[in-house]
C-alpha atoms as a PDB file:
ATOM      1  CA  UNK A   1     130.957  18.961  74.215  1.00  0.00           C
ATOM      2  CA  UNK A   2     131.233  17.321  70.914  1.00  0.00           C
ATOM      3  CA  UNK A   3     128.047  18.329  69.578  1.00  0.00           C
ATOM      4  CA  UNK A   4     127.159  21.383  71.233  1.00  0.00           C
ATOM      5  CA  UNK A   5     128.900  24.648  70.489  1.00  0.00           C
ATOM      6  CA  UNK A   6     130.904  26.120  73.580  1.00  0.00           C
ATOM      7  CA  UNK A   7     130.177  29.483  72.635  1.00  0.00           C
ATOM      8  CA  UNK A   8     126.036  29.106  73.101  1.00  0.00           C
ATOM      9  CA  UNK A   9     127.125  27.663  77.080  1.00  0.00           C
ATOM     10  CA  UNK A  10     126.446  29.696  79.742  1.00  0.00           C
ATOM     11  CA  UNK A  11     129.623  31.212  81.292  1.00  0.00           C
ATOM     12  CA  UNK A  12     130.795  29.359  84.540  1.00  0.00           C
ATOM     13  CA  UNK A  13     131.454  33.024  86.302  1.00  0.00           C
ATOM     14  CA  UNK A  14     127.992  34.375  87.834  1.00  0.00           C
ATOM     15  CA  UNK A  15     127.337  37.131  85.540  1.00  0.00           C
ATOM     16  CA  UNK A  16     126.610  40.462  86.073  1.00  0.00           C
ATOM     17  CA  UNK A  17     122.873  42.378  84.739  1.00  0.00           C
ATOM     18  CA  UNK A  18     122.188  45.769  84.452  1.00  0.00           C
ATOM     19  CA  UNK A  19     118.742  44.904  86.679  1.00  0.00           C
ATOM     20  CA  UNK A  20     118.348  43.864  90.285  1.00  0.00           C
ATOM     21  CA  UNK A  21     115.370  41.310  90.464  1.00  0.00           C
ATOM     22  CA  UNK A  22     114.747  41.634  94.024  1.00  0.00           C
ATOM     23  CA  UNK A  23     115.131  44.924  93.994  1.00  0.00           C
ATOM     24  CA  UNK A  24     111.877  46.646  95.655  1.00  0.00           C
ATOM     25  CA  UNK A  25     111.243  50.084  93.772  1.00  0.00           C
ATOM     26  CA  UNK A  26     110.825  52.782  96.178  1.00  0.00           C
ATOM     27  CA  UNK A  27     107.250  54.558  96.661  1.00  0.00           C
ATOM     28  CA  UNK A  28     108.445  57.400  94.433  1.00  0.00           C
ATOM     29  CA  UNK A  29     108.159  54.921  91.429  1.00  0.00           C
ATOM     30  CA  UNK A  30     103.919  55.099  92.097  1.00  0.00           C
ATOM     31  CA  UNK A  31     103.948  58.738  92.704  1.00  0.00           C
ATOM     32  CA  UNK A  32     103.671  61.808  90.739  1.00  0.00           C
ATOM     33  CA  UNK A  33     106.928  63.166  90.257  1.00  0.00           C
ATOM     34  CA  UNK A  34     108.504  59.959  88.986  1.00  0.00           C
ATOM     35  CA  UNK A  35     105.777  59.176  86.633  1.00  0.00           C
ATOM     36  CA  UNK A  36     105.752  62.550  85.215  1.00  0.00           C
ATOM     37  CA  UNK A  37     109.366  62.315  84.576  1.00  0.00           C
ATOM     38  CA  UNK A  38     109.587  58.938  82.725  1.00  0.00           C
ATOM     39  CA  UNK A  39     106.545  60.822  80.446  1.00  0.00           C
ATOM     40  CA  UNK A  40     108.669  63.900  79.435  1.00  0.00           C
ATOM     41  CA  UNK A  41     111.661  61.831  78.662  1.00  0.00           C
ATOM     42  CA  UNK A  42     109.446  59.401  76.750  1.00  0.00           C
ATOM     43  CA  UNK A  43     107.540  62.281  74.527  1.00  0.00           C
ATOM     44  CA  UNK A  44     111.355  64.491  74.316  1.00  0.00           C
ATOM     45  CA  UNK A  45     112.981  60.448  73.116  1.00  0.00           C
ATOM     46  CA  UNK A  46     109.705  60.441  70.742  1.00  0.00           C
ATOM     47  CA  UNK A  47     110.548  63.350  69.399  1.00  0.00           C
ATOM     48  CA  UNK A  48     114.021  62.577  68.864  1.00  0.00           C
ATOM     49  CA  UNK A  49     115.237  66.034  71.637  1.00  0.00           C
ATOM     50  CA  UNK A  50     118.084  66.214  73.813  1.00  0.00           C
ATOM     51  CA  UNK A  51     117.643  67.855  76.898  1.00  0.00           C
ATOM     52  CA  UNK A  52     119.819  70.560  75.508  1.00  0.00           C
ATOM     53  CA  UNK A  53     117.108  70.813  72.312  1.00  0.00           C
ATOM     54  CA  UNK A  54     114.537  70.935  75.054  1.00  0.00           C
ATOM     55  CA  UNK A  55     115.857  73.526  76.871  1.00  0.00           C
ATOM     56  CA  UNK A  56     116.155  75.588  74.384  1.00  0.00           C
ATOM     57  CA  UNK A  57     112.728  74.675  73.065  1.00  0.00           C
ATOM     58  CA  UNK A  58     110.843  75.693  76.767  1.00  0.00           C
ATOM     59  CA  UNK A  59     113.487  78.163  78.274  1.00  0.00           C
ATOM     60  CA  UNK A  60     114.120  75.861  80.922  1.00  0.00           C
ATOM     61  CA  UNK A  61     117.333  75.020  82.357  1.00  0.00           C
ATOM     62  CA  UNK A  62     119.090  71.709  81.324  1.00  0.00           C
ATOM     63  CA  UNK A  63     119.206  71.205  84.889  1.00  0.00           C
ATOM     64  CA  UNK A  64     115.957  71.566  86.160  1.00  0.00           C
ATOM     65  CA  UNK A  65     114.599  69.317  83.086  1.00  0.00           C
ATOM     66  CA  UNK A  66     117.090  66.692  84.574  1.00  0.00           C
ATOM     67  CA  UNK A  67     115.583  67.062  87.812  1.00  0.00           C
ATOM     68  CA  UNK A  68     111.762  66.669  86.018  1.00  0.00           C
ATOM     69  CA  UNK A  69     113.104  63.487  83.834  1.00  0.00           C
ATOM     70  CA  UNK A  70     114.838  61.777  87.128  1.00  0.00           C
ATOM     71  CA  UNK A  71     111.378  62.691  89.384  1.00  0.00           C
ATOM     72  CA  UNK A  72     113.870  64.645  91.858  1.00  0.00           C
ATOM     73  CA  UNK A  73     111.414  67.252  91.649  1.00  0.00           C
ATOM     74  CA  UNK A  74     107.727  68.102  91.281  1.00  0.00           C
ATOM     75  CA  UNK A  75     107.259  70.260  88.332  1.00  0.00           C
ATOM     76  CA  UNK A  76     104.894  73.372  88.880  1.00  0.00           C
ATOM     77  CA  UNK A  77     101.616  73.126  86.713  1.00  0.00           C
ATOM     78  CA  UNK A  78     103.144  76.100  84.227  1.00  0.00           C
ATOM     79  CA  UNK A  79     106.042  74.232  84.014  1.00  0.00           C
ATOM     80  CA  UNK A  80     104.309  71.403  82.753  1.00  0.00           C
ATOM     81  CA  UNK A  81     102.400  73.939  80.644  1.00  0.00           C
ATOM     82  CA  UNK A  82     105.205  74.626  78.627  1.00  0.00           C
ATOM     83  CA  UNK A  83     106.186  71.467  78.327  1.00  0.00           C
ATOM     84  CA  UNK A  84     102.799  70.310  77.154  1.00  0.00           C
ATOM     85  CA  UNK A  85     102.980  72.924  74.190  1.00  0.00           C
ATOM     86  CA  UNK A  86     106.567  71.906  73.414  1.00  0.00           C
ATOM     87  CA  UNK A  87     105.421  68.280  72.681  1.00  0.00           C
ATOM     88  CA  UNK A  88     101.815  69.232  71.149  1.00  0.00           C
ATOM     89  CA  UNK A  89     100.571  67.004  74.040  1.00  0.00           C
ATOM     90  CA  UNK A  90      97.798  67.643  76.830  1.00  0.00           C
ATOM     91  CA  UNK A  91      98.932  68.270  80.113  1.00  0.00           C
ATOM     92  CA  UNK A  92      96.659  65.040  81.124  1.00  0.00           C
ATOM     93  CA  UNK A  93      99.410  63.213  79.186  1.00  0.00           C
ATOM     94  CA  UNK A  94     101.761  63.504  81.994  1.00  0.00           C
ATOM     95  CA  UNK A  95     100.252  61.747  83.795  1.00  0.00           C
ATOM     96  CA  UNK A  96      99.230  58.053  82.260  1.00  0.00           C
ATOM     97  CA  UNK A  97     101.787  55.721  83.902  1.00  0.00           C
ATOM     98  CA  UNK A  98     100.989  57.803  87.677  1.00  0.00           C
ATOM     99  CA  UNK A  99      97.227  56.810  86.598  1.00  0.00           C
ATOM    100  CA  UNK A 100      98.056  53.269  84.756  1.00  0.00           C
ATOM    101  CA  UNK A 101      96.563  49.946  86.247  1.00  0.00           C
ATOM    102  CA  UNK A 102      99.708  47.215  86.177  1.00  0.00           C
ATOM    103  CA  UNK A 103      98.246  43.917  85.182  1.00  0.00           C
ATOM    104  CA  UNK A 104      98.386  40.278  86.971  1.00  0.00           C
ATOM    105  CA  UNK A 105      96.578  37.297  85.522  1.00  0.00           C
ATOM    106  CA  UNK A 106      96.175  34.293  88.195  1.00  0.00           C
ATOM    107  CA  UNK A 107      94.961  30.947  86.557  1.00  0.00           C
ATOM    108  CA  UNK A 108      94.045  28.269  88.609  1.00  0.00           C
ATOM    109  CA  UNK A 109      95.147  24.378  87.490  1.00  0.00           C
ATOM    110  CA  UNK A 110      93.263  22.756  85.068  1.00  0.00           C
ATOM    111  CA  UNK A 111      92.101  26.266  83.903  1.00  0.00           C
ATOM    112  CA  UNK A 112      94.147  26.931  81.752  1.00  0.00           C
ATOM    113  CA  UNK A 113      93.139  28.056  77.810  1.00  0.00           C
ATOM    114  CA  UNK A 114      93.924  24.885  74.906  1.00  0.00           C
ATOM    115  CA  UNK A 115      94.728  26.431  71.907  1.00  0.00           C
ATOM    116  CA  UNK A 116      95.621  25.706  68.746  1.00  0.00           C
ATOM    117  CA  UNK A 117      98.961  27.135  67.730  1.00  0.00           C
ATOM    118  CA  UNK A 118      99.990  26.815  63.675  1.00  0.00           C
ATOM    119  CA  UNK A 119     101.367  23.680  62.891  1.00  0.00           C
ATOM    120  CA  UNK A 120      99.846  21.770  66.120  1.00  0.00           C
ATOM    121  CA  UNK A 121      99.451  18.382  65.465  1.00  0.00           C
ATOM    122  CA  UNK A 122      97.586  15.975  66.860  1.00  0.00           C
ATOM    123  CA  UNK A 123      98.718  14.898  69.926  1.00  0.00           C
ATOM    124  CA  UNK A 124     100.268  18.198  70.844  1.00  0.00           C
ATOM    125  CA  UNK A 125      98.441  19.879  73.154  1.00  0.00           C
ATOM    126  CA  UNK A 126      99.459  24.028  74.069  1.00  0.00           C
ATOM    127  CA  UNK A 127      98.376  25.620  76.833  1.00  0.00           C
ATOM    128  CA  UNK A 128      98.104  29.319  77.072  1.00  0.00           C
ATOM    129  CA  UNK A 129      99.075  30.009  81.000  1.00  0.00           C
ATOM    130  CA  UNK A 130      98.355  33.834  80.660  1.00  0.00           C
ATOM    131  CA  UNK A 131      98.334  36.815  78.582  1.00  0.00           C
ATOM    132  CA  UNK A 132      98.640  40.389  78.855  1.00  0.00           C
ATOM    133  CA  UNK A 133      97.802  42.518  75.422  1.00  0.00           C
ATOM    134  CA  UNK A 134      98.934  46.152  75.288  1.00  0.00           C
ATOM    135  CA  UNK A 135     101.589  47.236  78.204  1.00  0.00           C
ATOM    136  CA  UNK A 136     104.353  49.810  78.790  1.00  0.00           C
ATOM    137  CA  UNK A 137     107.442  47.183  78.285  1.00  0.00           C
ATOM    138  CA  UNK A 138     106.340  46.886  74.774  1.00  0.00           C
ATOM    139  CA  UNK A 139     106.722  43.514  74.926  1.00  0.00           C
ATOM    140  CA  UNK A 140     104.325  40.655  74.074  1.00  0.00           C
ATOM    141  CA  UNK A 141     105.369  37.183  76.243  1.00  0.00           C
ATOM    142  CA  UNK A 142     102.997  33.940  75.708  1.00  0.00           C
ATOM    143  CA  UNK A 143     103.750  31.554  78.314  1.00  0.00           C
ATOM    144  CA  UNK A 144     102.796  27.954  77.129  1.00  0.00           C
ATOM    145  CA  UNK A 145     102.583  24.593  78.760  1.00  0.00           C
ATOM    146  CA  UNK A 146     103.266  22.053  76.258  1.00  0.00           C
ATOM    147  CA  UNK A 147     102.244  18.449  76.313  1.00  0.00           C
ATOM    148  CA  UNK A 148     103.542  15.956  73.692  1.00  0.00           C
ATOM    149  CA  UNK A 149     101.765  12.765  73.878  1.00  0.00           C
ATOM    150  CA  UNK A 150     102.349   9.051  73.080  1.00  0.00           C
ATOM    151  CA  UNK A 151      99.986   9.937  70.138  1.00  0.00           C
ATOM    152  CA  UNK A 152     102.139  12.925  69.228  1.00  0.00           C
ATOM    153  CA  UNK A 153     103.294  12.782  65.411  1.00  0.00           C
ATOM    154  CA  UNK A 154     106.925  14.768  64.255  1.00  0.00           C
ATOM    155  CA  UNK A 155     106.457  17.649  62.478  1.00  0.00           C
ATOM    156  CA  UNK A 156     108.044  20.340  60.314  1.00  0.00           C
ATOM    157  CA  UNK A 157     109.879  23.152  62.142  1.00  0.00           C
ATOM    158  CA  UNK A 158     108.425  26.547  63.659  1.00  0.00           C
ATOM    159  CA  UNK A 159     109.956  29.670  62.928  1.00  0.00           C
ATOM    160  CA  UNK A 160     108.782  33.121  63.906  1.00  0.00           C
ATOM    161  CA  UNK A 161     109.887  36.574  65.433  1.00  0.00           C
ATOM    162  CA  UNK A 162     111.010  37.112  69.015  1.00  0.00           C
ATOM    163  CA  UNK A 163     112.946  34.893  71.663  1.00  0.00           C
ATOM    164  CA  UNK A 164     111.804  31.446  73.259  1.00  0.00           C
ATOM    165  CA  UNK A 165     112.719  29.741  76.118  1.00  0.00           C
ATOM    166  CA  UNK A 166     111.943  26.554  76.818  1.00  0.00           C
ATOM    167  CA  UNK A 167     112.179  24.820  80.045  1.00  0.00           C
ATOM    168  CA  UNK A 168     111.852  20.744  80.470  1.00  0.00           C
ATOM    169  CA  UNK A 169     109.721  19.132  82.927  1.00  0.00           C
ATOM    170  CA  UNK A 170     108.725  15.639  82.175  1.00  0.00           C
ATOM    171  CA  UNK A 171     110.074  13.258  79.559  1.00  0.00           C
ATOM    172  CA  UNK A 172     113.010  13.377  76.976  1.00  0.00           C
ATOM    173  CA  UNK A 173     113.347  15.274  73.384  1.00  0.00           C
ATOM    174  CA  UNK A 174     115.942  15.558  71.234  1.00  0.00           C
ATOM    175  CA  UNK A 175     115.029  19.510  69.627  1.00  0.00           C
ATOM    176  CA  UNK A 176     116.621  21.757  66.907  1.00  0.00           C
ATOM    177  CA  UNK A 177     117.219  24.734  66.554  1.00  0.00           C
ATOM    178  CA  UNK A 178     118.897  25.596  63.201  1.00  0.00           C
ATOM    179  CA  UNK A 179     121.634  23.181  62.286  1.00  0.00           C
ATOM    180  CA  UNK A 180     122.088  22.139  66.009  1.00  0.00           C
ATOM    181  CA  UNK A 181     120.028  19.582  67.700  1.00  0.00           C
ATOM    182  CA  UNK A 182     120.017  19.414  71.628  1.00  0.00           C
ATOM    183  CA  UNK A 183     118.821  16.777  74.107  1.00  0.00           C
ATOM    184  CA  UNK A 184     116.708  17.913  76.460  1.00  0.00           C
ATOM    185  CA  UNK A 185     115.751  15.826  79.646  1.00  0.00           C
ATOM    186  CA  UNK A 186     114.093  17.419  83.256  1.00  0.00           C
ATOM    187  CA  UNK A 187     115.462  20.257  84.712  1.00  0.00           C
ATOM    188  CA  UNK A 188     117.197  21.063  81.254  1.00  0.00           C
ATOM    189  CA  UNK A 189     116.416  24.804  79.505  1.00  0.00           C
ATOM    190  CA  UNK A 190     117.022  26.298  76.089  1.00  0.00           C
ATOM    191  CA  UNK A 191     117.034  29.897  75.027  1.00  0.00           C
ATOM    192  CA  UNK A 192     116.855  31.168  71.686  1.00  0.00           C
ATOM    193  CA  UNK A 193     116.210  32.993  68.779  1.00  0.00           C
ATOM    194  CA  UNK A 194     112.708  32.007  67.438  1.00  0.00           C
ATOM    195  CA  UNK A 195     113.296  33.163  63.919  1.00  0.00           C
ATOM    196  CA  UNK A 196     115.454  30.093  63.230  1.00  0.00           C
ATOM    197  CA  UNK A 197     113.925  27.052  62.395  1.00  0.00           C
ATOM    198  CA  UNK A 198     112.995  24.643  65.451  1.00  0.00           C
ATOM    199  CA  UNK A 199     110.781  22.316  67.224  1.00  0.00           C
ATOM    200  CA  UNK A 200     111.236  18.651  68.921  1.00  0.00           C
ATOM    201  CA  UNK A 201     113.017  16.441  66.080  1.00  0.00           C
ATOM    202  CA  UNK A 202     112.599  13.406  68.160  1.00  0.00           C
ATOM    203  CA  UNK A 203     110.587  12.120  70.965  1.00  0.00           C
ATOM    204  CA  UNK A 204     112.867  10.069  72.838  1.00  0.00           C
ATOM    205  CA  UNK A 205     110.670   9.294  76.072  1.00  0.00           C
ATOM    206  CA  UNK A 206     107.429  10.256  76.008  1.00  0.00           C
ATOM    207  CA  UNK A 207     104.827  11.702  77.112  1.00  0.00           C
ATOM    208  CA  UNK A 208     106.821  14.940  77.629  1.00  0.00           C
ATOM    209  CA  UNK A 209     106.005  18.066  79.437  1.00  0.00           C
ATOM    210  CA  UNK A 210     107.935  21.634  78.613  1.00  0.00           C
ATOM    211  CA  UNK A 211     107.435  24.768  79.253  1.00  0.00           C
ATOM    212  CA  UNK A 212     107.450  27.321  76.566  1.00  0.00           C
ATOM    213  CA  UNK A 213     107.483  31.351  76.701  1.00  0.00           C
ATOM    214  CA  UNK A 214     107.862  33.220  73.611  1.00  0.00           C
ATOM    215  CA  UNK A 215     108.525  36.792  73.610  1.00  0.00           C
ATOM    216  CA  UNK A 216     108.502  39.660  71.159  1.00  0.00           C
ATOM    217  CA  UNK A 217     108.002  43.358  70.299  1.00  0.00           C
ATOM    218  CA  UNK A 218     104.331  44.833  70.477  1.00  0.00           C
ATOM    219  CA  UNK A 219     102.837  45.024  67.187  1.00  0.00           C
END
């Protein structure tokens, strides 16, 4: 690996995250007492409150706001009363993510939205595969398809907030990031922080196909 530093290479060892994808959240993550937990630990968080600040705040018992917070127990409505009054909220606030319609965006082929991203240049065509504006994981992802023709001209680097990962399909490019350049053929996938300067530096085999979602903070 004489041009690629071992530190950015994925471990050999499976490793080990804090989330379980398959995992399939039990009912109790749609119903009341769960989502009226996650929205007193979000306003007490807000409000920069232990549960010992709270406590002492309501009259409540550390444990029983546990209970609330971990939705191992359904809060009566003068309970949630005092609570209300304790964050300056409505009691209606409570229950938002219970209420909250969880978004999905199907897009047939050949449906999907050309745009124009900064710096396009001719021959580079982007296409926006879905998008989802305000959500709970304040998050913003833009998943692109990206489509760099025989026509396709080289171009100054991007830079902007947020992480990018980019995953190769068709064709061969030689991209930076920073003062590293990697080749990327099918199959191949690069993760990384968008703020440093990057984009394809050469167009080794062409036309090339790559998949590219950006992610960052909501606004």
């Amino acid at each position: 690996m004489s041009d690629i530093d071992a530190s950015n290479v994925l471990p050999r060892g499976k490793p080990a995250f804090e989330q379980d994808p398959h995992r399939i959240r039990e009912i109790s993550e749609r119903n009341l007492e769960a989502a009226i937990g996650r929205e007193v630990r979000n306003f007490r968080r807000q409000q920069g409150m232990t549960v010992a600040d709270l406590a002492t705040v309501t009259g409540l018992s550390i444990g029983m706001l546990s209970k609330i917070e971990n939705g191992n127990t359904s809060p009566s409505l003068t309970t949630l009363q005092v609570l209300s009054h304790a964050f300056s909220v409505p009691v209606t606030a409570f229950f938002r993510s219970y209420e909250e319609r969880r978004e999905a965006q199907h897009v047939k082929a050949g449906e999907h939205l050309e745009i124009e991203r900064r710096g396009t240049r001719a021959g580079h065509q982007y296409h926006l595969l879905g998008h989802i504006g305000s959500n709970n994981s304040g998050v913003v992802v833009e998943p692109y398809m990206i489509t760099l023709s025989t026509e396709s001209d080289t171009f100054p680097t991007f830079q902007h907030g947020g992480l990018e990962l980019l995953f190769m399909l068709e064709g061969e490019v030689d991209y930076r990031h920073g003062e590293q350049v990697y080749p990327l053929r099918p199959g191949d996938s690069l993760f990384f922080d968008a703020d440093a300067p990057h984009g394809p530096e050469v167009l080794v085999k062409l036309p090339a196909r790559y998949l590219s979602v950006i992610s960052y903070p909501q606004g």
